[in-house]
N, C-alpha and C. Protein backbone atom coordinates (compact mmCIF):
# COMPACT_ATOMS: atom_id res chain seq x y z
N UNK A 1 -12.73 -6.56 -2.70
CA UNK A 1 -11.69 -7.38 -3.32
C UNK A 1 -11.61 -8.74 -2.61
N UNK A 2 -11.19 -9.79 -3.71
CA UNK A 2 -11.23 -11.03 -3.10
C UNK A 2 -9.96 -11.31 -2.04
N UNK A 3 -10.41 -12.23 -1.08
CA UNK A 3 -8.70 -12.10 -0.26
C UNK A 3 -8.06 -12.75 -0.73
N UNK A 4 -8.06 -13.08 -1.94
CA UNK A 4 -7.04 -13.31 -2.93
C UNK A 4 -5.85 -12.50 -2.91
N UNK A 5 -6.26 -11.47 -3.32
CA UNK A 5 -5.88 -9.98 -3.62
C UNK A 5 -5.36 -9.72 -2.55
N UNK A 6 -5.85 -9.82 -1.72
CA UNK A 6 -5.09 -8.80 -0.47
C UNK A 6 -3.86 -9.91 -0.28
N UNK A 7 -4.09 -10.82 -0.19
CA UNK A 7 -2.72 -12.01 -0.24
C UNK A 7 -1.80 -12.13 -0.70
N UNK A 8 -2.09 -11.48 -1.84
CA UNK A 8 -1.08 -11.36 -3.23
C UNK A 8 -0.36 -10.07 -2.53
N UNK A 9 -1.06 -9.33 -2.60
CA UNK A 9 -0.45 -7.28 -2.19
C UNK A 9 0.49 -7.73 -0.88
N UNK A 10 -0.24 -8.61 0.05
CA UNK A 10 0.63 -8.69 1.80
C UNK A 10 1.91 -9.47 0.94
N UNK A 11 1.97 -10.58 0.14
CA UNK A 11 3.41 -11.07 -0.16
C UNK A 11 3.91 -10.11 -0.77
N UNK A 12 3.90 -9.57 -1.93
CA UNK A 12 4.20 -8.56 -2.18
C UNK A 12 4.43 -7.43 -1.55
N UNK A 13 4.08 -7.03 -0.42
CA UNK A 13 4.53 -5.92 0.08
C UNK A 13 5.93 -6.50 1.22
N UNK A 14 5.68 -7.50 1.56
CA UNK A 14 6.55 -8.26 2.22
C UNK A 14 7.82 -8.23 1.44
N UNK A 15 7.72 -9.02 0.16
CA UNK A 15 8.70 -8.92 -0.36
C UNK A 15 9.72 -7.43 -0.74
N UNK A 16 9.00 -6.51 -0.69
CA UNK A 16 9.52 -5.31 -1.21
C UNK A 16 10.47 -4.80 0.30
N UNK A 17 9.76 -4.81 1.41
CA UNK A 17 10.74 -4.94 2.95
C UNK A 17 11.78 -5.31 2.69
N UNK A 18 11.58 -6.50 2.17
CA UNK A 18 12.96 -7.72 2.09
C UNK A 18 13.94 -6.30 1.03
N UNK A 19 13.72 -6.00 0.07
CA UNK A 19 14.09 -5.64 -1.23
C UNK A 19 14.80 -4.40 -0.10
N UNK A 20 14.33 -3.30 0.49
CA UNK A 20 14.72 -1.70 0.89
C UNK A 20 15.67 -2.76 2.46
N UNK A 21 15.88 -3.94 2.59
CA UNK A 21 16.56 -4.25 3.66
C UNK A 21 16.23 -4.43 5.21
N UNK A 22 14.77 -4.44 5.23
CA UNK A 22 13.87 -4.15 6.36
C UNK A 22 13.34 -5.68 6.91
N UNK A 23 13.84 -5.84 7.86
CA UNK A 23 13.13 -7.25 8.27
C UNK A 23 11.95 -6.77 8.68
N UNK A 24 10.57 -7.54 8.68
CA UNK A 24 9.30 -7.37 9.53
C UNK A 24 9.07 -8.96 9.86
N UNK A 25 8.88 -9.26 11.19
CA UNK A 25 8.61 -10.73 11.45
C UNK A 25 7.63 -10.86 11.19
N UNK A 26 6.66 -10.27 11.22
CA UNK A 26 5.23 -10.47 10.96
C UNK A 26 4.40 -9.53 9.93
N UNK A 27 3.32 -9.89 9.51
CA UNK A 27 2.77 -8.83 8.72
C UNK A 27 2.07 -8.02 9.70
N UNK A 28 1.66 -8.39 10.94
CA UNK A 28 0.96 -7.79 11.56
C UNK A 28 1.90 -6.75 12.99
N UNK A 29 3.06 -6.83 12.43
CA UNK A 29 4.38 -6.52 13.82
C UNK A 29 3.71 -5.13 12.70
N UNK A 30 3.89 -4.04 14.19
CA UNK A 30 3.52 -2.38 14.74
C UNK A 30 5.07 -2.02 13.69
N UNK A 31 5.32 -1.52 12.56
CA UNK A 31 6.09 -0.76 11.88
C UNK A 31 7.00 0.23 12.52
N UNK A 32 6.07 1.29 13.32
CA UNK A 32 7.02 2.29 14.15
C UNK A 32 7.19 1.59 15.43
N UNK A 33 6.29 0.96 15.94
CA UNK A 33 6.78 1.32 17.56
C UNK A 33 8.07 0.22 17.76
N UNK A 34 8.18 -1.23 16.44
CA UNK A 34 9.00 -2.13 16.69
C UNK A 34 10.50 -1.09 15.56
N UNK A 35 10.42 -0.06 15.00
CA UNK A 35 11.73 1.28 14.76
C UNK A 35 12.34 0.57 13.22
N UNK A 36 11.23 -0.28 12.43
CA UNK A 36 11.16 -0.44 11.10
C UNK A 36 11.02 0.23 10.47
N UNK A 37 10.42 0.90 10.62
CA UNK A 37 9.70 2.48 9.62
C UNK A 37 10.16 3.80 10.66
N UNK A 38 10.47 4.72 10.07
CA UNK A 38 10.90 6.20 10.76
C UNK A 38 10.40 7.21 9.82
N UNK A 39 10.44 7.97 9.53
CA UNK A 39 9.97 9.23 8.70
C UNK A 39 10.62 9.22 7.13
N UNK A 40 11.88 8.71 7.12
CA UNK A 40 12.56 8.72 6.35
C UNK A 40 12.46 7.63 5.47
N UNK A 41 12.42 6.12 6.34
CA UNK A 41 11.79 5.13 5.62
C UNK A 41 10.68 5.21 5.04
N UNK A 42 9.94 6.10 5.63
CA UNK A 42 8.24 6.03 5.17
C UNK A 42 7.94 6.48 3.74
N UNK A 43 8.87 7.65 3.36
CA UNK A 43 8.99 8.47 2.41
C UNK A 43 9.32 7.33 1.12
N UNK A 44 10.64 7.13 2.01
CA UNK A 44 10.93 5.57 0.59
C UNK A 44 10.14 4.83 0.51
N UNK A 45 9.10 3.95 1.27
CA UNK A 45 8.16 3.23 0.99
C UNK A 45 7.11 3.58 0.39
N UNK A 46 6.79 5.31 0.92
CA UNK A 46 5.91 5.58 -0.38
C UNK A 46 5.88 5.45 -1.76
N UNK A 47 7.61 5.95 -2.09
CA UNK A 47 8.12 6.15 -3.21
C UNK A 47 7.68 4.19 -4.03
N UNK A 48 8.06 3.78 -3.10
CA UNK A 48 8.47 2.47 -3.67
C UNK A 48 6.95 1.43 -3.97
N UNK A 49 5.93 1.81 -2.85
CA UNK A 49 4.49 1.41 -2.87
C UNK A 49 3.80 1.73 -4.53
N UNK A 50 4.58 3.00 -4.85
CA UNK A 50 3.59 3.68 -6.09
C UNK A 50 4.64 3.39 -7.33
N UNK A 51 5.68 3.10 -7.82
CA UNK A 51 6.48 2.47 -8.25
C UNK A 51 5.87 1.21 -8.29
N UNK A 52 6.04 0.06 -7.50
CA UNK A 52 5.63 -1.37 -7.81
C UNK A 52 4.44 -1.76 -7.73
N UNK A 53 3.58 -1.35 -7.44
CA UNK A 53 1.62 -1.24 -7.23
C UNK A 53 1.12 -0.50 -8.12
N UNK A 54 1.76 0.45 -8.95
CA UNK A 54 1.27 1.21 -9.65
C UNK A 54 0.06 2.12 -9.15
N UNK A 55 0.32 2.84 -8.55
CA UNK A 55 -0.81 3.22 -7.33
C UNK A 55 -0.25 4.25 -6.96
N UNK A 56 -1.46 5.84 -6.84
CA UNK A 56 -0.93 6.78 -6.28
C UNK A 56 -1.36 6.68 -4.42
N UNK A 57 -0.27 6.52 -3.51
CA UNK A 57 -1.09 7.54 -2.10
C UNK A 57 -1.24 8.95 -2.28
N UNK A 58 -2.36 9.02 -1.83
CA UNK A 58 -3.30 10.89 -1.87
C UNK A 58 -2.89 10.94 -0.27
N UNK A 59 -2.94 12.47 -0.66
CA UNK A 59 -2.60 12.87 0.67
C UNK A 59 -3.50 12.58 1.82
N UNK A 60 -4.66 12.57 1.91
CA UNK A 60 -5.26 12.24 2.72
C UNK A 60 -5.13 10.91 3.10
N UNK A 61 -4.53 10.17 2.88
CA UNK A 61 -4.18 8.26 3.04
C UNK A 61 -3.37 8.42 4.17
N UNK A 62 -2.59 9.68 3.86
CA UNK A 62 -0.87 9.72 4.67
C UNK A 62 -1.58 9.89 6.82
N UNK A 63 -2.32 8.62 7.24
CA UNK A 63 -2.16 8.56 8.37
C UNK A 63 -2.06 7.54 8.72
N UNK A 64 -0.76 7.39 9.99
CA UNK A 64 0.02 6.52 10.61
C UNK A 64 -0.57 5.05 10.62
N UNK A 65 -1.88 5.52 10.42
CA UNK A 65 -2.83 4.31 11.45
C UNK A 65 -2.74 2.88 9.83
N UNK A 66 -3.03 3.70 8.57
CA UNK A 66 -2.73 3.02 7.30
C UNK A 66 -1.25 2.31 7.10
N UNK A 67 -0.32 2.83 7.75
CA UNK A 67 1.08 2.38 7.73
C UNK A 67 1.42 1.74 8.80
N UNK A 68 0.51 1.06 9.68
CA UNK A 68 1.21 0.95 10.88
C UNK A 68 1.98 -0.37 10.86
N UNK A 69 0.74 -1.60 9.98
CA UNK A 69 1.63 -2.61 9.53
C UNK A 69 1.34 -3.53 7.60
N UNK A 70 1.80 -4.41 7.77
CA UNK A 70 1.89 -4.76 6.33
C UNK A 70 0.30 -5.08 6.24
N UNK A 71 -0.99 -5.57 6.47
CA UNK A 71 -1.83 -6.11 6.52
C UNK A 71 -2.26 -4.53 6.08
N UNK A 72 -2.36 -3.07 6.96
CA UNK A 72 -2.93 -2.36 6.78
C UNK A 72 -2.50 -1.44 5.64
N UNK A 73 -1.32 -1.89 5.29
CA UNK A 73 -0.74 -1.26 4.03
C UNK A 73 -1.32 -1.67 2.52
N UNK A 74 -1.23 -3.25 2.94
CA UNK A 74 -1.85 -4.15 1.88
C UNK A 74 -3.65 -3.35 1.93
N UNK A 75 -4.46 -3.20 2.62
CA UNK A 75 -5.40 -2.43 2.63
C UNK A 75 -5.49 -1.22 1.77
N UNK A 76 -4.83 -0.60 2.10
CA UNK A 76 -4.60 0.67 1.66
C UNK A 76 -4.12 0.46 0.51
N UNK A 77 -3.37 -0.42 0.03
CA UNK A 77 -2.97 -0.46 -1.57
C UNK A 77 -4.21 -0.77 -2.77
N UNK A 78 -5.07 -1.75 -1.89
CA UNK A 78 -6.22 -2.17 -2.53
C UNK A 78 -7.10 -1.72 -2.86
N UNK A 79 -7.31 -0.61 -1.81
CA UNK A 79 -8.22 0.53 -2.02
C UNK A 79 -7.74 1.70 -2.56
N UNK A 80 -6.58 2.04 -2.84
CA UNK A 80 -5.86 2.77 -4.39
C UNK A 80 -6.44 2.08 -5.11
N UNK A 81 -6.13 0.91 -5.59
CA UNK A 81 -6.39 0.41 -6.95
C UNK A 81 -7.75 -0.03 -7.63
N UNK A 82 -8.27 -0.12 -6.56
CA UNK A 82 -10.23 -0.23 -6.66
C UNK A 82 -10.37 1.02 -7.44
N UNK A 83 -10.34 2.41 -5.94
CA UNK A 83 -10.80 3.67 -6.63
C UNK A 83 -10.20 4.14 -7.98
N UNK A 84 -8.50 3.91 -8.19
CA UNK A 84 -8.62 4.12 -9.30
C UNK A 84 -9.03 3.15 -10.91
N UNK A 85 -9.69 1.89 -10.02
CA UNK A 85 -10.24 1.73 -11.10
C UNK A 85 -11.56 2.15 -11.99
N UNK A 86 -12.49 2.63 -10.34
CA UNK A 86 -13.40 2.97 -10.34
C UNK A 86 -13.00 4.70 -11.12
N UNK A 87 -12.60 4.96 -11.06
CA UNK A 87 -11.92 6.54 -11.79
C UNK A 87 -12.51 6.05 -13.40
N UNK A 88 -11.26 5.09 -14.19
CA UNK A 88 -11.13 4.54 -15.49
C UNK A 88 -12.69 4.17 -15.92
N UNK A 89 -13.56 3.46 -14.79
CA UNK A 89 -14.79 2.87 -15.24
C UNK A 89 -16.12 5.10 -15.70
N UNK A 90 -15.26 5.58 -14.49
CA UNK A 90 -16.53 6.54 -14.52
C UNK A 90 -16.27 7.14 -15.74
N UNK A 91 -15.13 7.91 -16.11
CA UNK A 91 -14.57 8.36 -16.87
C UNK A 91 -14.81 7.78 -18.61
N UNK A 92 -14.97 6.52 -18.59
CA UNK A 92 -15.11 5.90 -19.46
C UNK A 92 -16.29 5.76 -20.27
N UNK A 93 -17.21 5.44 -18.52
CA UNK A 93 -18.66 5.54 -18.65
C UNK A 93 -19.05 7.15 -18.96
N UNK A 94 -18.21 7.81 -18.54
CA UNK A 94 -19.20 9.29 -18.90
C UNK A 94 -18.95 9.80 -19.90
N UNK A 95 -17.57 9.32 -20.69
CA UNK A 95 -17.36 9.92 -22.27
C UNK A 95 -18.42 9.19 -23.16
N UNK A 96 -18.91 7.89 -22.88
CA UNK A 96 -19.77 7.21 -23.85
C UNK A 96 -21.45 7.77 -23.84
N UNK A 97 -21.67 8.16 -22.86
CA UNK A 97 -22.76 8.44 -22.45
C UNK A 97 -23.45 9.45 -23.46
């Protein structure tokens, strides 16, 4: 993806902080260790990531290291939306076939 994209997703994910009441000074400020994110927040941000991104997290996504800050979230959103585009393309491609 172009870093277009990822630019767009980091304001956007920024903005959505702003939205659940969460300051982050940085996109790159540590989520847990600076006590922005807790277990409970995380849950809502999931909720709220797949809501406004239109994007499922799979369970296997769900490690710390993907959430730790907005840059790596914005990552992780991008690569939802690739694979599932890549889903729509195979799927598409294999009914025509």
């Amino acid at each position: 993806m172009p870093n277009a994209d990822h630019e767009t997703v980091r304001i956007r994910l920024s903005a959505l902080f702003s939205e659940m009441h969460l300051e982050v000074p940085s996109s790159e400020t540590d989520l847990f260790d600076s006590g922005i994110l807790d277990s409970q927040r995380l849950v809502e941000l999931l909720f709220q990531i797949e809501q406004n991104f239109n994007t499922q997290v799979n369970v296997e996504d769900l490690e710390i290291e993907k959430f730790r800050c907005i840059e790596t979230i914005a990552a992780l959103i991008i690569d939802r939306q690739t694979a599932g585009k890549l889903d729509q393309f195979s799927r598409v491609g294999g009914s025509s076939a």
